[in-house]
Protein backbone atom coordinates (compact mmCIF):
# COMPACT_ATOMS: atom_id res chain seq x y z
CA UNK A 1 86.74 99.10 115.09
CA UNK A 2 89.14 98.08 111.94
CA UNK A 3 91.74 95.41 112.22
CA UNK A 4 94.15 98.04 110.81
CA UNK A 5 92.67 100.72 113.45
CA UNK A 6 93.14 98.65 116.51
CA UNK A 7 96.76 97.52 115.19
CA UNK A 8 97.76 101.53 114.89
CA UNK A 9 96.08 102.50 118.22
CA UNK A 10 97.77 99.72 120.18
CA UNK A 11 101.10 100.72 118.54
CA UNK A 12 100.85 104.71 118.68
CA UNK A 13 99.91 104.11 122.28
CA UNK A 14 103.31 102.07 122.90
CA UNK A 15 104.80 104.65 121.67
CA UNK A 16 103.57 107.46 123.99
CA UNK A 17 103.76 105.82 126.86
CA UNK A 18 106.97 104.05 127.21
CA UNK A 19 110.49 103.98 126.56
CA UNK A 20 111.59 101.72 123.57
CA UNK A 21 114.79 99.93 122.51
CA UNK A 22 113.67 100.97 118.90
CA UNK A 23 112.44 104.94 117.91
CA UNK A 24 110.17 104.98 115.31
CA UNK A 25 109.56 107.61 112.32
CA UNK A 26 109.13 109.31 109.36
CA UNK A 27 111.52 111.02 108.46
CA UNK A 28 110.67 111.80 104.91
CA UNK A 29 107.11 112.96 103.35
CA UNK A 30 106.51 114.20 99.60
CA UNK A 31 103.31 114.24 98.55
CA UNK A 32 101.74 114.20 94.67
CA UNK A 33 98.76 116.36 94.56
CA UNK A 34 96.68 118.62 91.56
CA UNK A 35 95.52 122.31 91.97
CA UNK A 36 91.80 122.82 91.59
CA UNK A 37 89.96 125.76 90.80
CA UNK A 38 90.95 128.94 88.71
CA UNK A 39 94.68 129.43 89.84
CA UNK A 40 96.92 127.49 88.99
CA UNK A 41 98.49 128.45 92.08
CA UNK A 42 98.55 126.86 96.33
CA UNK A 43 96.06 128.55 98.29
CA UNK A 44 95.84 128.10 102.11
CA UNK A 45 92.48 129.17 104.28
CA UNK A 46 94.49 128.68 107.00
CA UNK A 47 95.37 132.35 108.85
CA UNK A 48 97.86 130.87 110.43
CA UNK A 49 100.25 130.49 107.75
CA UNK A 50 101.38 132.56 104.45
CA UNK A 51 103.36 131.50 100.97
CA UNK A 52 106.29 133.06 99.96
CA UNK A 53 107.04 132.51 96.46
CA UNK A 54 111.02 131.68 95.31
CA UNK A 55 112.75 133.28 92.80
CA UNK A 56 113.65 130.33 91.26
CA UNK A 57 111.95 127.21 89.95
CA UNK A 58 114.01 123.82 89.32
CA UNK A 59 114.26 121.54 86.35
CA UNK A 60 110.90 119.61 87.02
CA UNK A 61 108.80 123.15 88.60
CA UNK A 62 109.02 126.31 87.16
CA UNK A 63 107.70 127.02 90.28
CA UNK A 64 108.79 126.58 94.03
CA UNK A 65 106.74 128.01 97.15
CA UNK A 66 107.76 128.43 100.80
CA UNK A 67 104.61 127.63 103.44
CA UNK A 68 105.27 129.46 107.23
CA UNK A 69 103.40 129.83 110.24
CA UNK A 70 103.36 133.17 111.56
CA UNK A 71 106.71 132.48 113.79
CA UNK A 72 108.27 131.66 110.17
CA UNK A 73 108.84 128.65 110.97
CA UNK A 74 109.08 126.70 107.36
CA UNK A 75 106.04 124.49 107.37
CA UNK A 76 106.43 122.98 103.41
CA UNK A 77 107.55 123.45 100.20
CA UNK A 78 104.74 123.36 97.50
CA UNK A 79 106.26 123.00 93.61
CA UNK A 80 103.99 123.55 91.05
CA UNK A 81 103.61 124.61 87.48
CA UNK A 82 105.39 121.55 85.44
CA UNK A 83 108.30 122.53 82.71
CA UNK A 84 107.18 119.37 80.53
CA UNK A 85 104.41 119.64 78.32
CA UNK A 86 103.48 116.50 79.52
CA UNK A 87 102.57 117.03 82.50
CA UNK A 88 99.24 117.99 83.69
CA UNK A 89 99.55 121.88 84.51
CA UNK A 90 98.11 121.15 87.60
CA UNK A 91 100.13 118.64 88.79
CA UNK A 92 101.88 119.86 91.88
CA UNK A 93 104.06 118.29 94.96
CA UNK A 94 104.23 119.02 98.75
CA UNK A 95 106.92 118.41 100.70
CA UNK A 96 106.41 118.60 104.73
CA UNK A 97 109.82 120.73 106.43
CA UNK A 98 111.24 117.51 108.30
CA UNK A 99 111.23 118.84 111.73
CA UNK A 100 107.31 118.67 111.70
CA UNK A 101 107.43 114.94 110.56
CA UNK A 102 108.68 114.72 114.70
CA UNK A 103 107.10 116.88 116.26
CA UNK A 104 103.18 117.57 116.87
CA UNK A 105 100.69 115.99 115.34
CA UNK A 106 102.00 114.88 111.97
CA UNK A 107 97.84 113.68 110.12
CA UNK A 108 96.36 116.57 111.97
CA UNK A 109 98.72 119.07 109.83
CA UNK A 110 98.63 117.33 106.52
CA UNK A 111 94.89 117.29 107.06
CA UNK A 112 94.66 121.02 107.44
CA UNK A 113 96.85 121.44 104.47
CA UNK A 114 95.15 119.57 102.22
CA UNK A 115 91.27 120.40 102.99
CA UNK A 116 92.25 124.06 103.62
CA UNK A 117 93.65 124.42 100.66
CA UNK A 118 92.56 124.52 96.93
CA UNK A 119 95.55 121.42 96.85
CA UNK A 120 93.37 117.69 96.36
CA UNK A 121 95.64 114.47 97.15
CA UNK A 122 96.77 112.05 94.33
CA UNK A 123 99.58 109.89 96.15
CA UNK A 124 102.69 109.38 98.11
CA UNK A 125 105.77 110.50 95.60
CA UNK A 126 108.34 109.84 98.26
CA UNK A 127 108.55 107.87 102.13
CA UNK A 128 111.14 107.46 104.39
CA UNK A 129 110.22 104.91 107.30
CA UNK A 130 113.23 104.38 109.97
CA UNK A 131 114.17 102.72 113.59
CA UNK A 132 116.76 104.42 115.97
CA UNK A 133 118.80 101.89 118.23
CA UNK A 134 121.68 101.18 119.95
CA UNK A 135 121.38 97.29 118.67
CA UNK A 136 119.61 94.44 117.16
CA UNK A 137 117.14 92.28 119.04
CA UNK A 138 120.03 89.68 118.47
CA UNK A 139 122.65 91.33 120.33
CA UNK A 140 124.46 92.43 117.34
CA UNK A 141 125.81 96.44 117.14
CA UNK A 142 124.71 98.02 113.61
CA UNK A 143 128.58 98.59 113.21
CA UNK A 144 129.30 95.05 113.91
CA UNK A 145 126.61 93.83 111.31
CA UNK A 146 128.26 96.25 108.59
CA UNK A 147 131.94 95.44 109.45
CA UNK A 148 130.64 91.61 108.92
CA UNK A 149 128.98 92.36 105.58
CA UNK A 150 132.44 93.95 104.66
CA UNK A 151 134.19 90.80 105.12
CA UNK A 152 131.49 88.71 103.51
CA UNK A 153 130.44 87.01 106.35
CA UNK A 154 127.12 88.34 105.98
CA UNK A 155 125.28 88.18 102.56
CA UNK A 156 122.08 89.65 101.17
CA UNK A 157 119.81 87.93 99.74
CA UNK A 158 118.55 90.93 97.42
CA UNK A 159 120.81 91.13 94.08
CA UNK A 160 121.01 94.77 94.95
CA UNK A 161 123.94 97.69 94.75
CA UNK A 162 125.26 98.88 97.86
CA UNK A 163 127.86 101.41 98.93
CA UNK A 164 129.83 100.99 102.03
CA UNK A 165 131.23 104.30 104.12
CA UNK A 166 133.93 105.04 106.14
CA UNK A 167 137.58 105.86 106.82
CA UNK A 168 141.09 104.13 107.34
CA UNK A 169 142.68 104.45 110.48
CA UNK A 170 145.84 102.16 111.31
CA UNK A 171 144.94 99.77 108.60
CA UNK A 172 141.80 99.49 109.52
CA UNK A 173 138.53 100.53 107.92
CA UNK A 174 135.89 102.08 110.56
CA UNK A 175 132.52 102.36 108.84
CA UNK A 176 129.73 104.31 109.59
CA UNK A 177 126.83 103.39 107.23
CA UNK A 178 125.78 100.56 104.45
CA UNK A 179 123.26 101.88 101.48
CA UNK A 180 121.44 99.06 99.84
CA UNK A 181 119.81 100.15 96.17
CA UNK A 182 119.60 103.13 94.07
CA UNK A 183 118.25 105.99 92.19
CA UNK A 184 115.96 103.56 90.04
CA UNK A 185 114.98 100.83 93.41
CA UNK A 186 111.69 101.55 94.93
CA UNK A 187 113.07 100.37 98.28
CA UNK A 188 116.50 101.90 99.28
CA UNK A 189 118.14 100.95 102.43
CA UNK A 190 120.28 102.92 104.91
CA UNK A 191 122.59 101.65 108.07
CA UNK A 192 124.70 104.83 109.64
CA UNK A 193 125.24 106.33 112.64
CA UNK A 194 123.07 108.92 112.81
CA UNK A 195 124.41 110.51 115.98
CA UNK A 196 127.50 110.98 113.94
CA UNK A 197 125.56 112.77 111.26
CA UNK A 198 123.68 115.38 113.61
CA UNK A 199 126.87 116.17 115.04
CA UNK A 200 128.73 116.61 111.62
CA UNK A 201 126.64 117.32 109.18
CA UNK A 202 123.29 119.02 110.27
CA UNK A 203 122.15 118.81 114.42
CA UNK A 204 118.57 118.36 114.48
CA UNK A 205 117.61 119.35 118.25
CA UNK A 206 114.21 117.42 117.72
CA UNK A 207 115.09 114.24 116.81
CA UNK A 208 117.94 114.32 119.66
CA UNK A 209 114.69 115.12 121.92
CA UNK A 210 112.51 112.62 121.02
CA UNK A 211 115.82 109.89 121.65
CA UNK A 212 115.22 111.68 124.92
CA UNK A 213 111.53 110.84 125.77
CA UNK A 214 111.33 107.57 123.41
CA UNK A 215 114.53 105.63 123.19
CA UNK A 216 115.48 103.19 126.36
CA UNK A 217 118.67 103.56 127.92
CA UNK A 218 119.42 106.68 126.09
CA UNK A 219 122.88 108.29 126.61
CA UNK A 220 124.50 111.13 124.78
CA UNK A 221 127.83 110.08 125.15
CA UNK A 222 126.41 106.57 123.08
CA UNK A 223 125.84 106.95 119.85
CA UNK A 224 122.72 105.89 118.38
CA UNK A 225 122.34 104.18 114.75
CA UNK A 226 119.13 104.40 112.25
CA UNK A 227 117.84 101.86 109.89
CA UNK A 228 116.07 103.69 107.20
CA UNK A 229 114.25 102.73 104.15
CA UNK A 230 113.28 105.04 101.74
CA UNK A 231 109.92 104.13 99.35
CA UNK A 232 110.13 105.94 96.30
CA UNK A 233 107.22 104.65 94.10
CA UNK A 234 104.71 103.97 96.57
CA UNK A 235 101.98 102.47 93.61
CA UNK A 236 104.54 99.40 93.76
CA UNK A 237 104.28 97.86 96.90
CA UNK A 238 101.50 95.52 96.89
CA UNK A 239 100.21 93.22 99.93
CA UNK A 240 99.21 89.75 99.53
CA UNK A 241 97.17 90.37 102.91
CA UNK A 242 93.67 91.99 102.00
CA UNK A 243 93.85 93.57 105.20
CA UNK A 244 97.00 95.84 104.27
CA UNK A 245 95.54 96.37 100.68
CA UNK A 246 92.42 97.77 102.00
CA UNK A 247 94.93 100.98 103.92
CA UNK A 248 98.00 100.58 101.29
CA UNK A 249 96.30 103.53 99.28
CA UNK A 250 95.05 105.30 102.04
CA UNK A 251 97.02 108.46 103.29
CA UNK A 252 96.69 108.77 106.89
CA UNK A 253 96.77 104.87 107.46
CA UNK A 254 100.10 105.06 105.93
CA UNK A 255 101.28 108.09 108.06
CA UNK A 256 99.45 106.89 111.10
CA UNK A 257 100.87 103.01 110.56
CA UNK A 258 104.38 104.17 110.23
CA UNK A 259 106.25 101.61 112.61
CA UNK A 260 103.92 98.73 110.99
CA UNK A 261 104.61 99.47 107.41
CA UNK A 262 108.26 100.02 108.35
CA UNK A 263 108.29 96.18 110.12
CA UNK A 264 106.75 95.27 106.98
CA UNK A 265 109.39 96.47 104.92
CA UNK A 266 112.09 95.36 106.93
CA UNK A 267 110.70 91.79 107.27
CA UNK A 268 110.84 91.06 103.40
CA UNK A 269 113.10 93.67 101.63
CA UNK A 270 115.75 93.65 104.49
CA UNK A 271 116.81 90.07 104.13
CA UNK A 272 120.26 88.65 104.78
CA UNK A 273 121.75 85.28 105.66
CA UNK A 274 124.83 85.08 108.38
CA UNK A 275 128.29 82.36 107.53
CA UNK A 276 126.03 79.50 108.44
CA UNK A 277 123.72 80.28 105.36
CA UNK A 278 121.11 81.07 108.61
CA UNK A 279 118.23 84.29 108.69
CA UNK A 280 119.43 87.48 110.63
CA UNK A 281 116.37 88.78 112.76
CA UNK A 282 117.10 92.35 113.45
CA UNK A 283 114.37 93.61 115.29
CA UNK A 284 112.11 90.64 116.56
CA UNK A 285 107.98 91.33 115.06
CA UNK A 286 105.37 91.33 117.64
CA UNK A 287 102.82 88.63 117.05
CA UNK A 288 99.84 91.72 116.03
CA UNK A 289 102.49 93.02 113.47
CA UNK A 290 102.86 89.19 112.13
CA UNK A 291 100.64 89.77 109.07
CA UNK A 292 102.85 92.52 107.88
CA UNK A 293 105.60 89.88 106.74
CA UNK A 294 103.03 89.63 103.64
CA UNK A 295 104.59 92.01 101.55
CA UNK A 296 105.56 92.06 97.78
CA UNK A 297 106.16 94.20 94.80
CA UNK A 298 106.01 93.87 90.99
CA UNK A 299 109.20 94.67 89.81
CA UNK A 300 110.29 94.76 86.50
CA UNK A 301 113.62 93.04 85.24
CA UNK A 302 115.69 95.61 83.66
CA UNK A 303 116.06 96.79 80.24
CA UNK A 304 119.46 97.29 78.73
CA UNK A 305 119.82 99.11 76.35
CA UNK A 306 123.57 100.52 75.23
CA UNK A 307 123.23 103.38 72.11
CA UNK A 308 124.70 106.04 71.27
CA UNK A 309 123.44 109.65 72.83
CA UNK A 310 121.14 110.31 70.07
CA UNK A 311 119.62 107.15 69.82
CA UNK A 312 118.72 107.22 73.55
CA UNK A 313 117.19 110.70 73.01
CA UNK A 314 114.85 109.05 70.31
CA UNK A 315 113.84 106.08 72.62
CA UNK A 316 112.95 108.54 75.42
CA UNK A 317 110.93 110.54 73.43
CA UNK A 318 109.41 107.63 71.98
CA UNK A 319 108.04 106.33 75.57
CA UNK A 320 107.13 109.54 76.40
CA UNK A 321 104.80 109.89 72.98
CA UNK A 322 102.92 106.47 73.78
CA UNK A 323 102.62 107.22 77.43
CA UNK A 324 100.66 110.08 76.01
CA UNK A 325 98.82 108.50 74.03
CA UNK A 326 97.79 105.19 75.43
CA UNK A 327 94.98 103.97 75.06
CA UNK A 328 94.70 102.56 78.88
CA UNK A 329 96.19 102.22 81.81
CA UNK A 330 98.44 99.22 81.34
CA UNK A 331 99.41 100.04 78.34
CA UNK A 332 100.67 103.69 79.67
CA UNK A 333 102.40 101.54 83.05
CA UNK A 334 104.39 99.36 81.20
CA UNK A 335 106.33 102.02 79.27
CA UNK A 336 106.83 104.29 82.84
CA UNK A 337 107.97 101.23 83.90
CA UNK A 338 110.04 101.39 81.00
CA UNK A 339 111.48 105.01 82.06
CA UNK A 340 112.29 103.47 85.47
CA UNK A 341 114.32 100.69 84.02
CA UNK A 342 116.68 103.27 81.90
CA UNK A 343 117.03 105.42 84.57
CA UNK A 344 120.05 103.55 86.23
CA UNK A 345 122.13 105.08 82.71
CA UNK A 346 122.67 108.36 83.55
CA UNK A 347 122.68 109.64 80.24
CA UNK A 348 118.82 108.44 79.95
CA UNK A 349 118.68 110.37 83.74
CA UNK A 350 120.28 113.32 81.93
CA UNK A 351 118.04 113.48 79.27
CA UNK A 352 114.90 113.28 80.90
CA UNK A 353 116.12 116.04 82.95
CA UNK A 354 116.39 117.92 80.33
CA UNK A 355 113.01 117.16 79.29
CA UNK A 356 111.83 118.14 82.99
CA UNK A 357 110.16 115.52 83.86
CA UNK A 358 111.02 111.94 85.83
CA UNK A 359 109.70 108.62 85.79
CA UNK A 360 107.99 109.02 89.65
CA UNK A 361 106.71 112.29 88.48
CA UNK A 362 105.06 110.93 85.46
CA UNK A 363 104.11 107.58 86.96
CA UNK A 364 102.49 109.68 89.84
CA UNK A 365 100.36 111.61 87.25
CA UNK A 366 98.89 108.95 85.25
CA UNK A 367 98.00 107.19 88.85
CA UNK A 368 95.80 110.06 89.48
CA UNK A 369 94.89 109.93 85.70
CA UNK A 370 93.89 106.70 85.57
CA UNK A 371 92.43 106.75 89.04
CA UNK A 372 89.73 109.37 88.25
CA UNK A 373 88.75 107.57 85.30
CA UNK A 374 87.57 105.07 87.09
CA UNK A 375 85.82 106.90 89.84
């Protein structure tokens, strides 16, 4: 049995069979995949379930289908058919309804829906890895952490945007969650009170539930708190452990793997220092998750560029026209890489909207381009 294998049993089987001070999951899944055969056009051989078809497409998809079970429950939303010209017409995404990234058997229904279909897998577009808890392993409340980050008495090591939330009371600010990154980041952090959000925003019975069965001490007069992080170009995260390399591609070993990758994350992109210039440990690593601290990406600095509207429209289309046209791989990378860094301007956001298209979609397509050529 597999090093990686053994590591995800041992985990999973926590997991099952005991209450936690930490709840693991996903609670995001979009998936990059490319139509085969005649139609372009899902097709499920599954009797179980039927499409519906939207009336509307979006900027990216002209268009948008709706996947239920027989109960019509909404099991995915499949977008197909890319606006831009540059796009492969059989590029397509799948996005798994969130309620089934908690409950069942999350690999057993992404298998079915991808080798009962006519849908083949390219890669992850979008993840979102998280941790439920009351507190840190070091005795410190998620709101306390925040409220010290406020004042400065905790700093990030990161040079990273954030965005602090909450409301004034009495001359007093109470916040309720800390976002680290944004729309261009391939790592984006969240600290709220997710208890707060279920009961204002959206309640989601099942992940209430599963605080139920998994989460130690669990009270619903106590609110609970998430740390979420939110992996938006998967085809950057890189491992300098040969162990994680061999699964990083692989698409049930990052489903399956979920609270080690997350641990992973947390250990190097989650970094801050407290007033003594000292490492906060949030959530203390198991010695079989130790090898997960050896993560890394390749990052580009970023480009700044300042023109006027038109000018930006001509660079865009520029990158676009050699991304088309390159002659390799590296060559297309570094100007998608390019995209990425002028996304932060939303003017350059604005105009590749208009274009239908996005740096993660187009990055995701010349992975699979790129990929097959060497197969």
């Amino acid at each position: 049995m597999s090093t990686s294998k053994e590591l995800s049993d041992r985990i999973i089987s926590n997991l099952k069979n005991e209450k936690t001070n930490h709840v693991f999951s996903i609670d995001w899944l979009t998936i990059n995949v490319s139509i085969t055969g005649e139609e372009i056009t899902p097709v499920f051989l599954i009797n179980s379930l039927y499409l519906q078809k939207r009336e509307r497409g979006s900027s990216v998809f002209s268009a948008i289908y709706d996947l239920y079970n027989k109960q019509d429950d909404l099991i995915a939303v499949i977008c197909c058919r890319p606006n831009s010209s540059i796009l492969n017409e059989r590029f397509a995404q799948i996005q798994i309804y969130n309620k089934w990234l908690y409950v069942g058997n999350l690999s057993k229904l992404v298998n079915e829906l991808l080798f009962k279909s006519n849908l083949e897998f390219v890669s992850i577009s979008r993840i979102d890895y998280c941790c439920d808890l009351y507190t840190f392993d070091n005795g410190m409340t998620p709101k306390t952490f925040i409220e010290e980050f406020a004042k400065e008495n905790v700093t990030k090591t990161y040079n990273s945007k954030f965005t602090l939330w909450g409301k004034t009371a009495q001359y007093n600010r109470d916040y309720h969650q800390l976002s680290i990154g944004d729309n261009k980041s391939v790592f984006t952090w969240k600290l709220y009170n997710k208890s707060k959000e279920l009961r204002e925003v959206t309640d989601k019975a099942y992940i209430r539930r599963k605080w139920e069965m998994k989460l130690k001490d669990y009270n619903v007069d106590k609110d609970v708190w998430r740390l979420e992080v939110s992996v938006k170009n998967w085809s950057k995260v890189q491992f300098e452990d040969k162990r994680l390399e061999q699964v990083r591609n692989d698409l049930f070993s990052i489903i399956n793997h979920y609270p080690a990758f997350f641990m992973a994350f947390l250990s190097k992109k989650f970094v801050f220092r407290n007033e003594l210039g000292d490492f906060i440990d949030f959530i203390k690593i198991p010695e079989e998750l130790d090898y997960y601290r050896s993560l890394s990406t390749t990052i580009l600095p970023k480009e700044s560029i300042d023109e006027n509207y038109r000018a930006k429209v001509k660079i865009v289309n520029n990158y676009l026209s050699i991304i088309t046209n390159a002659n390799n791989e590296l060559e297309a990378k570094e100007y998608i890489d390019r995209l990425y860094d002028l996304i932060g301007d939303n003017v350059y956001y604005e105009i590749m909207l208009k274009q239908g298209i996005t740096p993660d979609i187009i990055n995701s397509y010349f992975v699979d381009k790129y990929n097959k050529q060497h197969m």
